[in-house]
C-alpha atoms as a PDB file:
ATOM      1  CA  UNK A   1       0.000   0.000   0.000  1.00  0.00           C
ATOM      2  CA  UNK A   2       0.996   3.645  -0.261  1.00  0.00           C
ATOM      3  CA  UNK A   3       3.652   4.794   2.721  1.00  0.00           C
ATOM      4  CA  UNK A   4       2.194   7.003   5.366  1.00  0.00           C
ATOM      5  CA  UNK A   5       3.859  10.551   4.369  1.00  0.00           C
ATOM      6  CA  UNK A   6       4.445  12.540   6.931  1.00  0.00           C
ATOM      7  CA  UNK A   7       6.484  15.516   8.093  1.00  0.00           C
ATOM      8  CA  UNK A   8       8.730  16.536  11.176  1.00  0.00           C
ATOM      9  CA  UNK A   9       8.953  19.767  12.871  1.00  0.00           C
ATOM     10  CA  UNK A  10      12.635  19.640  11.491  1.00  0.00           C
ATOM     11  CA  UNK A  11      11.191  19.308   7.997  1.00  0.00           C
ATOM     12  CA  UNK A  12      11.904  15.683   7.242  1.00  0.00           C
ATOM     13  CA  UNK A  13       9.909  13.781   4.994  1.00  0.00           C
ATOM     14  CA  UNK A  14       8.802  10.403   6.645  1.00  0.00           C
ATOM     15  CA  UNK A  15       7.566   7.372   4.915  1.00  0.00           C
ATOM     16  CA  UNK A  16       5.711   4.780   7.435  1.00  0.00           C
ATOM     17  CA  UNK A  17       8.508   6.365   9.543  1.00  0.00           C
ATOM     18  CA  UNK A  18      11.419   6.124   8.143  1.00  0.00           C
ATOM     19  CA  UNK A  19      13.377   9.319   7.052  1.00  0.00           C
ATOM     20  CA  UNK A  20      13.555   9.806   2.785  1.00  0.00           C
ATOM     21  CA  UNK A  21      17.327  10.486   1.846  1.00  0.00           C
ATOM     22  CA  UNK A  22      15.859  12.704  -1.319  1.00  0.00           C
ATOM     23  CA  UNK A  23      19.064  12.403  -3.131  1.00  0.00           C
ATOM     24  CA  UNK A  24      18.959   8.717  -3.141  1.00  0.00           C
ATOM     25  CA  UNK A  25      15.627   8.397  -2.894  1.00  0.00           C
ATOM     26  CA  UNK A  26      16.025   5.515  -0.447  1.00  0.00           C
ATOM     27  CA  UNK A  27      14.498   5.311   3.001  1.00  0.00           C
ATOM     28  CA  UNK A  28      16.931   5.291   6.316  1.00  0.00           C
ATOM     29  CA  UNK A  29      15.885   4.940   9.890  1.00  0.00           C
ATOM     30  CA  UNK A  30      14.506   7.836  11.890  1.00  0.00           C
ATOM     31  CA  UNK A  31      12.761   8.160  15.511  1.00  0.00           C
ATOM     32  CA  UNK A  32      11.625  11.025  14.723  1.00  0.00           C
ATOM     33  CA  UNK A  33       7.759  11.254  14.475  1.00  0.00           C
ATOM     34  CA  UNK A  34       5.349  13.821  12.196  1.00  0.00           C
ATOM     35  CA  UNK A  35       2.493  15.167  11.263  1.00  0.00           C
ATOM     36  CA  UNK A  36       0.424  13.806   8.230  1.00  0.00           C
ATOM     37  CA  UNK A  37       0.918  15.607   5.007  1.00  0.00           C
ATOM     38  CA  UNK A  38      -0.544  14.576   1.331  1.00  0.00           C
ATOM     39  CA  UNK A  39       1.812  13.468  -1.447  1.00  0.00           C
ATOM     40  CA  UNK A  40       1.566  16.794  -3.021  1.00  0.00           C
ATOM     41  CA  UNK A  41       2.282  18.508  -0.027  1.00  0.00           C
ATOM     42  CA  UNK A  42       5.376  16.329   0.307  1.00  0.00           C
ATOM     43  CA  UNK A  43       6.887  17.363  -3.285  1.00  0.00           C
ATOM     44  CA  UNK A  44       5.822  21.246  -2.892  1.00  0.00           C
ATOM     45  CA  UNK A  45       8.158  21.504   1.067  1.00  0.00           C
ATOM     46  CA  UNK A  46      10.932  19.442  -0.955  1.00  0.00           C
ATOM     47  CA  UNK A  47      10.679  21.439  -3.697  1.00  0.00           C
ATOM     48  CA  UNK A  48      11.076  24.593  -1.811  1.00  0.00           C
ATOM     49  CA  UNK A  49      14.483  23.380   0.307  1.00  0.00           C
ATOM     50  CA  UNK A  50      15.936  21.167  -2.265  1.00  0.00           C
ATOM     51  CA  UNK A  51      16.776  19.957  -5.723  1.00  0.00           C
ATOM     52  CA  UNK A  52      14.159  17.543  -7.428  1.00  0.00           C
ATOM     53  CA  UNK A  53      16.012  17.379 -10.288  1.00  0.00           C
ATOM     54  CA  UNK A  54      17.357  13.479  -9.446  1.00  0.00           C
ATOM     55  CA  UNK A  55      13.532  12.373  -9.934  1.00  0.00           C
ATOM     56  CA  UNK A  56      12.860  11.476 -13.565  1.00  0.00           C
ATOM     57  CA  UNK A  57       9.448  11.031 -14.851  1.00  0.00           C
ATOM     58  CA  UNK A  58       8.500  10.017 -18.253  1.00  0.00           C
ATOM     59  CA  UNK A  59       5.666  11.109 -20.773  1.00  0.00           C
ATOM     60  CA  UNK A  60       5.590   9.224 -23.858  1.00  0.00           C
ATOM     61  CA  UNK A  61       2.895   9.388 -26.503  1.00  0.00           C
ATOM     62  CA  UNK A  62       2.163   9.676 -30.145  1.00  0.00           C
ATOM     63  CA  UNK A  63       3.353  11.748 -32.632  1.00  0.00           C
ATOM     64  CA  UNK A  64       0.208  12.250 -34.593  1.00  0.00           C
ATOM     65  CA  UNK A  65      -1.712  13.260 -31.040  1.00  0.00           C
ATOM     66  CA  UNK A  66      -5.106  14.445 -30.564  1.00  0.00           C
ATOM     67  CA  UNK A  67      -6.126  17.858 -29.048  1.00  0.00           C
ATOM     68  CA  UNK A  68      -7.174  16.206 -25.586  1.00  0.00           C
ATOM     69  CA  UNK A  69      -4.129  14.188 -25.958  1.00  0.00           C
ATOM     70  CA  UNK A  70      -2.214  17.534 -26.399  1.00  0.00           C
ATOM     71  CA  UNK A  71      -3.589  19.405 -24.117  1.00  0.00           C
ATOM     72  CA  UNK A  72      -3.295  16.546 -21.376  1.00  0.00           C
ATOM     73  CA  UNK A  73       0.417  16.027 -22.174  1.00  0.00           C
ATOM     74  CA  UNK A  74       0.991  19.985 -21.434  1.00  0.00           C
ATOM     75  CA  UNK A  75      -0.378  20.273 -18.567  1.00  0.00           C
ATOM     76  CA  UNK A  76       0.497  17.129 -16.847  1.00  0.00           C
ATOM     77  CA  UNK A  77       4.152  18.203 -17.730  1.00  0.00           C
ATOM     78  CA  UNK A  78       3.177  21.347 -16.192  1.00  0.00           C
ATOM     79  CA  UNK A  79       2.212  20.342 -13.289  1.00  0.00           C
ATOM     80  CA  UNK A  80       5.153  17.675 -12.530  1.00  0.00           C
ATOM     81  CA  UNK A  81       7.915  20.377 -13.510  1.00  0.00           C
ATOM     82  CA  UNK A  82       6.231  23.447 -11.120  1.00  0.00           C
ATOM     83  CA  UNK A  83       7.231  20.705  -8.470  1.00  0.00           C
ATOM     84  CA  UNK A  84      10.894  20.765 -10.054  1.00  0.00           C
ATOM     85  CA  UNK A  85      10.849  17.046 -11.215  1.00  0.00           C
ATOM     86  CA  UNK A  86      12.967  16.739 -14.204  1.00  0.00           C
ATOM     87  CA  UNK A  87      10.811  15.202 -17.341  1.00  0.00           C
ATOM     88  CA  UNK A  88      12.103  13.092 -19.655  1.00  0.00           C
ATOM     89  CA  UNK A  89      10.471  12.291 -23.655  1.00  0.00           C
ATOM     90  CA  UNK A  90      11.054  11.319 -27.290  1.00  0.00           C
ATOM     91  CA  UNK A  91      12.279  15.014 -27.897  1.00  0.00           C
ATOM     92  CA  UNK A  92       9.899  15.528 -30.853  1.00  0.00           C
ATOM     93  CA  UNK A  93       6.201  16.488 -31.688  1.00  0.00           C
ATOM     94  CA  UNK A  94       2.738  15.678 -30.848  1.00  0.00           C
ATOM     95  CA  UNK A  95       2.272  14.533 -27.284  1.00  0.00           C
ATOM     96  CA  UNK A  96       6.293  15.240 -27.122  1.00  0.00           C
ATOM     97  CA  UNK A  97       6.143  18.828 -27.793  1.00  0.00           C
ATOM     98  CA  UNK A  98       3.343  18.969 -26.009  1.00  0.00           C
ATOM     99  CA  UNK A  99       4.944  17.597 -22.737  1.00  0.00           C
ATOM    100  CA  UNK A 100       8.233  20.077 -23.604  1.00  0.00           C
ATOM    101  CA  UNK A 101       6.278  22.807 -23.622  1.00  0.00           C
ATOM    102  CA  UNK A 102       4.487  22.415 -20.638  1.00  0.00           C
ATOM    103  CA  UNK A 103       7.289  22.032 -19.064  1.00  0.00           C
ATOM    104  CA  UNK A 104       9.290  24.955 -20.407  1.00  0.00           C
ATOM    105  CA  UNK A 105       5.946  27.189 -19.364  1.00  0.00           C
ATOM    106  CA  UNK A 106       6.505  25.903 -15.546  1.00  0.00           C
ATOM    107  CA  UNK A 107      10.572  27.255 -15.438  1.00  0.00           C
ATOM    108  CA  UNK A 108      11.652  23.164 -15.433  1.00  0.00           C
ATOM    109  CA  UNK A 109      14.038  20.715 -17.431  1.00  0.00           C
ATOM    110  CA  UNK A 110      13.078  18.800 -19.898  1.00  0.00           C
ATOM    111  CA  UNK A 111      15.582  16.159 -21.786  1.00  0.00           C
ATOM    112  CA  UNK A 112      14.368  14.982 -25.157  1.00  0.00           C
ATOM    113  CA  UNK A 113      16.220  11.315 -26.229  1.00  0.00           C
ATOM    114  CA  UNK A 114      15.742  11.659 -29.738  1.00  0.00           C
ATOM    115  CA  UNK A 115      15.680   9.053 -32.359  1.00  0.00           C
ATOM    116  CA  UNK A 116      18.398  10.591 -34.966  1.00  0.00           C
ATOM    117  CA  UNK A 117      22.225  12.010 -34.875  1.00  0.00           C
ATOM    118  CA  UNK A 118      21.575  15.772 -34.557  1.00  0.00           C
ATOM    119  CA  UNK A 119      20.415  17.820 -31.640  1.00  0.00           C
ATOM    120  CA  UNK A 120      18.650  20.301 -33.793  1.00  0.00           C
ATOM    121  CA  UNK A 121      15.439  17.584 -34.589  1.00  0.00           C
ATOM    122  CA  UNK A 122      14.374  18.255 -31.091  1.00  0.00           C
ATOM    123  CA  UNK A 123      11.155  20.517 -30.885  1.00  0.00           C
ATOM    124  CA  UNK A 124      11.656  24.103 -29.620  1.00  0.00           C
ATOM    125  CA  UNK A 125      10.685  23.358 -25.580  1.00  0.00           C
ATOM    126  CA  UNK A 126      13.523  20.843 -25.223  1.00  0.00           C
ATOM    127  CA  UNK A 127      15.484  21.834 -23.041  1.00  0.00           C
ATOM    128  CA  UNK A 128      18.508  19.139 -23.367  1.00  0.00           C
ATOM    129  CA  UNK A 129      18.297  17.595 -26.633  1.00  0.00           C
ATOM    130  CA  UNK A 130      20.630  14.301 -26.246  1.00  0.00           C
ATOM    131  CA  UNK A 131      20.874  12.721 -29.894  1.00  0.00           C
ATOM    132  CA  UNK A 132      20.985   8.842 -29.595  1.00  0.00           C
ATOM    133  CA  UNK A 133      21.356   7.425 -33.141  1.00  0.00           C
ATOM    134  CA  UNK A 134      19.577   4.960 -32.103  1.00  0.00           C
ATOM    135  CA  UNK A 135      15.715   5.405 -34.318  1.00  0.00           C
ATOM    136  CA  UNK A 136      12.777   3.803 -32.266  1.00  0.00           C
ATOM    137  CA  UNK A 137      15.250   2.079 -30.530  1.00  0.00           C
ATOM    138  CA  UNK A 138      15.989   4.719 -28.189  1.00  0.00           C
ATOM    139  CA  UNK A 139      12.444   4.153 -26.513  1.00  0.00           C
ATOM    140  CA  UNK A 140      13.987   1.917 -24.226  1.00  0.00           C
ATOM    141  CA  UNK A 141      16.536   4.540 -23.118  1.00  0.00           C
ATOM    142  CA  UNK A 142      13.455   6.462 -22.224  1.00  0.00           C
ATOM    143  CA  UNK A 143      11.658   4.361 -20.281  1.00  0.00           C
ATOM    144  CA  UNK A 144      14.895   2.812 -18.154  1.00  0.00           C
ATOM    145  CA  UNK A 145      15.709   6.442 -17.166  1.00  0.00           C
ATOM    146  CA  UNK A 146      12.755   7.120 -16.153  1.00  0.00           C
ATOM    147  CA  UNK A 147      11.430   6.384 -12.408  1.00  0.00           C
ATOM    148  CA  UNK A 148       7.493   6.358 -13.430  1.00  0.00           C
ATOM    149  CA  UNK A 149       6.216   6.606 -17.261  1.00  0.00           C
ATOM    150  CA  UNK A 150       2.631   8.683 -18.330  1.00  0.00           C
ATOM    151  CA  UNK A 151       1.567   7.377 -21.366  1.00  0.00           C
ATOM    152  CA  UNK A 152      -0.945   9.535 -22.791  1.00  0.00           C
ATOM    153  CA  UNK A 153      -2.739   7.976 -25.218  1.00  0.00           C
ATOM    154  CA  UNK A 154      -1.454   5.147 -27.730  1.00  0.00           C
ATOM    155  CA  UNK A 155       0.574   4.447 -30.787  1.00  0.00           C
ATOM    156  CA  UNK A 156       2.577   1.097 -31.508  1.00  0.00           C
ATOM    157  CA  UNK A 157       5.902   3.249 -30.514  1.00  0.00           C
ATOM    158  CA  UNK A 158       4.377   4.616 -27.242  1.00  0.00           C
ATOM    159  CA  UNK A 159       3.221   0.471 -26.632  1.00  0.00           C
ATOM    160  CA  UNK A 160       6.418   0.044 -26.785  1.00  0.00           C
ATOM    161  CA  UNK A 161       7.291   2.627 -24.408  1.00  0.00           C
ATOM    162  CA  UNK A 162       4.688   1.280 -22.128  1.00  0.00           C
ATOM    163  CA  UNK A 163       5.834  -2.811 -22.806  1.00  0.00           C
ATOM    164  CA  UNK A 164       9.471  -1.771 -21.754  1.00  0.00           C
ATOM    165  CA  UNK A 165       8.645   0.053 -18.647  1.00  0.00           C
ATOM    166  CA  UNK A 166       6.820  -2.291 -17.453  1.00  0.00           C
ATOM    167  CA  UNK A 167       9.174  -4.920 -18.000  1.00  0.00           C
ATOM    168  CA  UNK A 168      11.734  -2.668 -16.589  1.00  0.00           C
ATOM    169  CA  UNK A 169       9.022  -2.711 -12.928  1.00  0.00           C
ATOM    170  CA  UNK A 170       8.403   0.792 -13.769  1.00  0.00           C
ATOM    171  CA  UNK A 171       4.720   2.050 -12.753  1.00  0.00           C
ATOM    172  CA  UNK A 172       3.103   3.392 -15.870  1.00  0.00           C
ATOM    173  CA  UNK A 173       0.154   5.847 -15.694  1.00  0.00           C
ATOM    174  CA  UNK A 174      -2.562   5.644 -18.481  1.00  0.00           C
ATOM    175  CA  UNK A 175      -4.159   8.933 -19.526  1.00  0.00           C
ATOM    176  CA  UNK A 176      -5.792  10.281 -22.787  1.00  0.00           C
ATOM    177  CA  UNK A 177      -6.976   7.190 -24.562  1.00  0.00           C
ATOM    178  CA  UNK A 178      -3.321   4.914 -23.168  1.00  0.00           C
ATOM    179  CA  UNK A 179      -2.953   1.315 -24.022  1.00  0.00           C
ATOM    180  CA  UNK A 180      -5.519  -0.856 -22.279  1.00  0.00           C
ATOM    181  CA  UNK A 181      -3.113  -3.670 -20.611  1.00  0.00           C
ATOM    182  CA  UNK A 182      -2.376  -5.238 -17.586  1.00  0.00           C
ATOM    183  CA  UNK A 183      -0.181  -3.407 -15.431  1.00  0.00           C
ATOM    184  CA  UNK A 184      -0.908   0.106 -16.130  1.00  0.00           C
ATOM    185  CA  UNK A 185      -2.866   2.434 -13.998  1.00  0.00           C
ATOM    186  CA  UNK A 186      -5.701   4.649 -15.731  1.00  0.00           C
ATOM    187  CA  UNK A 187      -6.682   7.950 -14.593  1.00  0.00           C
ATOM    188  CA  UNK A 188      -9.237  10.311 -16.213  1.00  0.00           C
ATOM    189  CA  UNK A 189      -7.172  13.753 -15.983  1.00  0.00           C
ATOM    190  CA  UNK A 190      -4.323  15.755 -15.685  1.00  0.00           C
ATOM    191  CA  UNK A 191      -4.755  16.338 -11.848  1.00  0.00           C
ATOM    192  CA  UNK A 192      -5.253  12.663 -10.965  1.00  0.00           C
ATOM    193  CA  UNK A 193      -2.890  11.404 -12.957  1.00  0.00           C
ATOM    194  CA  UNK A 194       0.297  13.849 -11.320  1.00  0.00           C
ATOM    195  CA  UNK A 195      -1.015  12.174  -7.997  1.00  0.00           C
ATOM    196  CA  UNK A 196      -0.771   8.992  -9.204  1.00  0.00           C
ATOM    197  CA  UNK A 197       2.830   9.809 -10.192  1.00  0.00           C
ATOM    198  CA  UNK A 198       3.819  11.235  -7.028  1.00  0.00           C
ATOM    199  CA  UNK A 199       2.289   8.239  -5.070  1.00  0.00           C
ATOM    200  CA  UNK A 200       4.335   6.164  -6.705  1.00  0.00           C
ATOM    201  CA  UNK A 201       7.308   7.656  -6.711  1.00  0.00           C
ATOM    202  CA  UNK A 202       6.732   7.263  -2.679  1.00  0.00           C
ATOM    203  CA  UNK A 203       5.891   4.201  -3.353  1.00  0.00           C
ATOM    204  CA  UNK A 204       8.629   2.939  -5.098  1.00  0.00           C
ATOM    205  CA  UNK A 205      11.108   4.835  -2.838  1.00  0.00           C
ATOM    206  CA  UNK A 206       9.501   2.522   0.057  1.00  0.00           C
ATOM    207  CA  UNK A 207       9.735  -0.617  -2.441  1.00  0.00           C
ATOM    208  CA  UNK A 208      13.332   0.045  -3.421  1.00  0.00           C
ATOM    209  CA  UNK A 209      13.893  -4.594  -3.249  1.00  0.00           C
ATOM    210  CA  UNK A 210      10.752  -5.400  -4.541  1.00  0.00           C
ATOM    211  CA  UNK A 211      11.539  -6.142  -8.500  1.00  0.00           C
ATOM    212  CA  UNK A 212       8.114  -6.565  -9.035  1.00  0.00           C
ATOM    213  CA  UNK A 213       6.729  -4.088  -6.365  1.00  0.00           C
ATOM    214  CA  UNK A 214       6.270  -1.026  -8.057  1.00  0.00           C
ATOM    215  CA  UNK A 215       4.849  -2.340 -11.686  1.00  0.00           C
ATOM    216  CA  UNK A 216       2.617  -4.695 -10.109  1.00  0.00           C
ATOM    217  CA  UNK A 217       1.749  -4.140  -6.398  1.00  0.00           C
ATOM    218  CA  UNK A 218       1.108  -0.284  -7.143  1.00  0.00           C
ATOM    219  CA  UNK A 219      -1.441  -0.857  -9.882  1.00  0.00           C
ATOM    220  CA  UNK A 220      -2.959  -3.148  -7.980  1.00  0.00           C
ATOM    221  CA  UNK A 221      -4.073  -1.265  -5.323  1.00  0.00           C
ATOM    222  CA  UNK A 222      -5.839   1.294  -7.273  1.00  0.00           C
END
């Protein structure tokens, strides 16, 4: 189940009480005790006394996107970068520019893995364009770098996105029309789906030997 978050008067971020080394992101024991605070509370006090920029979250989805698609990408980039979580994506367009510019709007980083051999085929809101060489093959860099994956909505490249994180125990978070398959977790907006995220990055941070723990055991309980 989700850790217990809560925070000391020292301003220590406890999961199920143990203390969360945020550079690590591991857990190490504390007896100190807290007050209750939500996930989103959590990520705004870290993000106000420390660098986030360690967390990686993905958001992967088609090129040929449609407007909710679009719109959902943006702002659920927004809202994870205005927490000062680094973002990671395919670099490009639809959902990808989408997610860059979002991003961009909310002052954060944003590293595009792109397909080809040149920096410059990143879209304008990139803001570290890493050519890979690699074509479609670079999905996998994407989705092993990142700590969750939104997919929002579908597109045999983002299904692959979405096979290799979850065969890398990655939680994936379904949004916009995403592939219907075991293991990923649907939510119906924006909002809901940045919780998700942050749950399970708690999650996983209280998970860290479970190889199975965060793909399966998270989306379970939802």
């Amino acid at each position: 189940m989700i850790p217990k978050i809560t925070k000391t008067s020292s301003g220590e971020i406890l999961l199920d009480g143990q203390e969360l080394n945020v550079r690590r992101w591991t857990l190490c024991p504390s007896n100190q005790s807290g007050v209750a605070i939500s996930a989103r509370g959590a990520f705004e006090h870290l993000s106000k006394s420390r660098s986030l920029r360690n967390i990686v979250v993905g958001i992967i989805g088609p090129r040929d996107a449609t407007n909710e698609q679009m719109i959902s990408a943006e702002r659920t980039a927004y809202l994870l970068a205005e927490l000062g979580i680094t973002l990671i994506c395919g670099g490009k367009s639809g959902v990808m520019q989408a997610a860059s510019k979002g991003c961009h709007d909310a002052g954060g980083l944003l590293v595009g893995i792109l397909p080809g051999s040149t920096p410059d085929e990143a879209n304008e809101f990139v803001g570290v364009p890493l050519p890979t060489g690699l074509g479609e093959a670079r999905n996998m860099i994407i989705a092993k770098s990142a700590r969750v994956l939104v997919a929002v909505g579908g597109s045999y490249g983002t299904l692959s996105e979405v096979a290799y994180g979850l065969h890398f125990s990655k939680p994936v978070i379904g949004l916009a029309g995403a592939a219907d398959v075991d293991g990923v977790v649907h939510m119906n907006d924006p909002e809901a789906a940045v919780h998700a995220v942050l749950e399970a990055l708690f999650f996983c941070a209280a998970h860290p030997d479970s190889e199975e723990g965060c793909k399966i055991t998270y989306s379970a309980i939802q």
